[in-house]
C-alpha atoms as a PDB file:
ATOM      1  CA  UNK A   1     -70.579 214.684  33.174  1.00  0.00           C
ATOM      2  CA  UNK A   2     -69.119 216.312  36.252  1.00  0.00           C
ATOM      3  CA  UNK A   3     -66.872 219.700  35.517  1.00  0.00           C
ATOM      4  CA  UNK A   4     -63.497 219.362  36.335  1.00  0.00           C
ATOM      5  CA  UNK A   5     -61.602 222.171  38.038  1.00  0.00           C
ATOM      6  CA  UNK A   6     -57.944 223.040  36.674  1.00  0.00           C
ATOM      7  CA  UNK A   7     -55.238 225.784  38.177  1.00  0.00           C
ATOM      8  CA  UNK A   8     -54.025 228.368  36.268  1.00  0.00           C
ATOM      9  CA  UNK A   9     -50.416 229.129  35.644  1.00  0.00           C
ATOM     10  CA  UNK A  10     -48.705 229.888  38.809  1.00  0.00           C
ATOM     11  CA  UNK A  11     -47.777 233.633  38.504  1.00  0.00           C
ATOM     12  CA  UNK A  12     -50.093 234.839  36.146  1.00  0.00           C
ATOM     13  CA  UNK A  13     -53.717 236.817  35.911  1.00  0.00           C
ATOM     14  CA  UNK A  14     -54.917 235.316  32.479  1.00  0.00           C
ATOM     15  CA  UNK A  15     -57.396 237.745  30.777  1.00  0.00           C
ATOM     16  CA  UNK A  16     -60.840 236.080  30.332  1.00  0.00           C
ATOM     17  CA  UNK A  17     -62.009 236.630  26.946  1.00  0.00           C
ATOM     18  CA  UNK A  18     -65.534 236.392  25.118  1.00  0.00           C
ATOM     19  CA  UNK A  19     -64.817 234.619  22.236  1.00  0.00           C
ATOM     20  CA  UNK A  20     -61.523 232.112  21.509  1.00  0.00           C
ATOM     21  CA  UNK A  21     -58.972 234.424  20.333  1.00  0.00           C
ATOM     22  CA  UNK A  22     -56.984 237.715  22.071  1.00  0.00           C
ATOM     23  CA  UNK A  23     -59.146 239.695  19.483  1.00  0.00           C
ATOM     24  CA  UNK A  24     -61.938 239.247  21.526  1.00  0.00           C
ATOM     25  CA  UNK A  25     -62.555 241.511  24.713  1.00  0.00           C
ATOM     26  CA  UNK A  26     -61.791 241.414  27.512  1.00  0.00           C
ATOM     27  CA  UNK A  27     -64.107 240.326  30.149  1.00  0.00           C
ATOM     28  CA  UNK A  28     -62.036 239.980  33.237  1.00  0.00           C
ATOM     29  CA  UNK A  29     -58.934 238.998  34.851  1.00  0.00           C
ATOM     30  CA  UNK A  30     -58.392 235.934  36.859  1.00  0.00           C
ATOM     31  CA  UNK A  31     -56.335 236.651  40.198  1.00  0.00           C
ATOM     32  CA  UNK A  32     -53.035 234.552  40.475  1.00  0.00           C
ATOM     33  CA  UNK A  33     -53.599 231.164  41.737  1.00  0.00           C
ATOM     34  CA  UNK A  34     -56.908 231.226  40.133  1.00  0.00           C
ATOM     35  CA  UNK A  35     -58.311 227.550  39.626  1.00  0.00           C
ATOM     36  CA  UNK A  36     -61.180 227.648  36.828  1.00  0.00           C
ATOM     37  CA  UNK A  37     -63.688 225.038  35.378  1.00  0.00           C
ATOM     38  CA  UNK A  38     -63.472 223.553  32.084  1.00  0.00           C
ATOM     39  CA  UNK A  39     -66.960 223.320  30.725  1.00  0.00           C
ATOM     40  CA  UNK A  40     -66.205 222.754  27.078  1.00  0.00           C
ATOM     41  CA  UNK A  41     -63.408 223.498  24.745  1.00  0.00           C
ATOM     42  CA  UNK A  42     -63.373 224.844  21.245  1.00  0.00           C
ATOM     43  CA  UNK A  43     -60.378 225.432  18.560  1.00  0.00           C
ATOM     44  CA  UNK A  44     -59.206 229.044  18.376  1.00  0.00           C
ATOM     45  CA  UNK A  45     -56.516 231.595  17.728  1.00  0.00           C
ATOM     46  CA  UNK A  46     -53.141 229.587  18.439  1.00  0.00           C
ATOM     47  CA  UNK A  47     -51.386 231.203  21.611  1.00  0.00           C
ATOM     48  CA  UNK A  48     -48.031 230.477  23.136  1.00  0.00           C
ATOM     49  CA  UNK A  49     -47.721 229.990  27.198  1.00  0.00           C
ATOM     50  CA  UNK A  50     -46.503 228.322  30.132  1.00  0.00           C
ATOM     51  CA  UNK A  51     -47.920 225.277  28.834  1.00  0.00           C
ATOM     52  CA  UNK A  52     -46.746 225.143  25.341  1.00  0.00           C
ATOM     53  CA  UNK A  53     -48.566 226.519  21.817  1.00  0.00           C
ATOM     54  CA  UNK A  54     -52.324 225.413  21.478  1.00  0.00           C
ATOM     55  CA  UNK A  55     -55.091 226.849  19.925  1.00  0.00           C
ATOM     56  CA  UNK A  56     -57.334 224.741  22.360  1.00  0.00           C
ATOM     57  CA  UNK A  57     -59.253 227.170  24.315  1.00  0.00           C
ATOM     58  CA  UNK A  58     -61.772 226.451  27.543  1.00  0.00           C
ATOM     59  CA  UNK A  59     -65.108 227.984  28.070  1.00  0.00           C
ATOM     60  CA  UNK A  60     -65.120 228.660  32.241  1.00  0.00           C
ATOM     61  CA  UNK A  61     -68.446 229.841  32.007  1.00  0.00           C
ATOM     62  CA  UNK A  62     -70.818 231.302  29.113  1.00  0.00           C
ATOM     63  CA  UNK A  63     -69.447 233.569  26.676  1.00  0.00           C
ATOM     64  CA  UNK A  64     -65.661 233.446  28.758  1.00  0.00           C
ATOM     65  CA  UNK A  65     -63.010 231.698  27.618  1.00  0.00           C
ATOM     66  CA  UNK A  66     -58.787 231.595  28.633  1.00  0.00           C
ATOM     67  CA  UNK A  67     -56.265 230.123  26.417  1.00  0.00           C
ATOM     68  CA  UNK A  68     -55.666 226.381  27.179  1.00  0.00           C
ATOM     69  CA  UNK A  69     -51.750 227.632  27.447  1.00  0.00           C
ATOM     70  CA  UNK A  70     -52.119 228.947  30.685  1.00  0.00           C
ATOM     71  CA  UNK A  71     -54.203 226.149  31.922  1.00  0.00           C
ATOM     72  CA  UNK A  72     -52.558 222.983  33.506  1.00  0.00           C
ATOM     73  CA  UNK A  73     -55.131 220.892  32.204  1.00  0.00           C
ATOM     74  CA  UNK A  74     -52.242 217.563  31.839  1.00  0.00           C
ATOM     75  CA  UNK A  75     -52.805 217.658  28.513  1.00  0.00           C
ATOM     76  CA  UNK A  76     -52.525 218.888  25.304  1.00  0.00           C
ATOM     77  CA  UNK A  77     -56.001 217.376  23.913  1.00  0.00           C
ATOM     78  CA  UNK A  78     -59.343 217.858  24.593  1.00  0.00           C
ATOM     79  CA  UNK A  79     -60.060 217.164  28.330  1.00  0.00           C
ATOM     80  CA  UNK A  80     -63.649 218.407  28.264  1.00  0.00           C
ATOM     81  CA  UNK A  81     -66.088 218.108  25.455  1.00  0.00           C
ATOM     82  CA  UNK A  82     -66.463 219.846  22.244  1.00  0.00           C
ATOM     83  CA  UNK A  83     -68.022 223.417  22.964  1.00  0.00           C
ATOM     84  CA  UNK A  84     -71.469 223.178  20.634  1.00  0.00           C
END
């Protein structure tokens, strides 16, 4: 299945975590306007945003993850699969 790409919330830099919760660190900081793939999604720590109260979060790439909050993914589901 093809990745989808999906813009982050105009006006923010979302920190890009390791795991699925803001306990995790830090890994980096996406630039404003940023536009990220969603390779797989898991459940995490619920987090409040632009886009409403999930605890959905999306893996961009191994071992990073952003809260599906700031993501403008159309959707407050899964949109990708299941992160194993």
């Amino acid at each position: 299945m093809a990745v989808k790409y999906y813009p982050v919330a105009p006006g923010y830099r979302v920190n890009v975590r390791s795991g699925p919760s803001t306990q995790h660190p830090v890994v980096r900081v996406l630039s404003e306007g940023a536009t990220v793939p969603v390779h797989c999604q898991k459940p995490g720590e619920w987090v409040t945003g632009p886009y409403g109260t999930t605890r959905l979060w999306d893996s961009i790439a191994p071992g990073q993850y952003v809260s599906d909050a700031y993501v403008r993914t159309g959707s407050d589901d899964y949109v990708a699969p299941r992160c194993a």
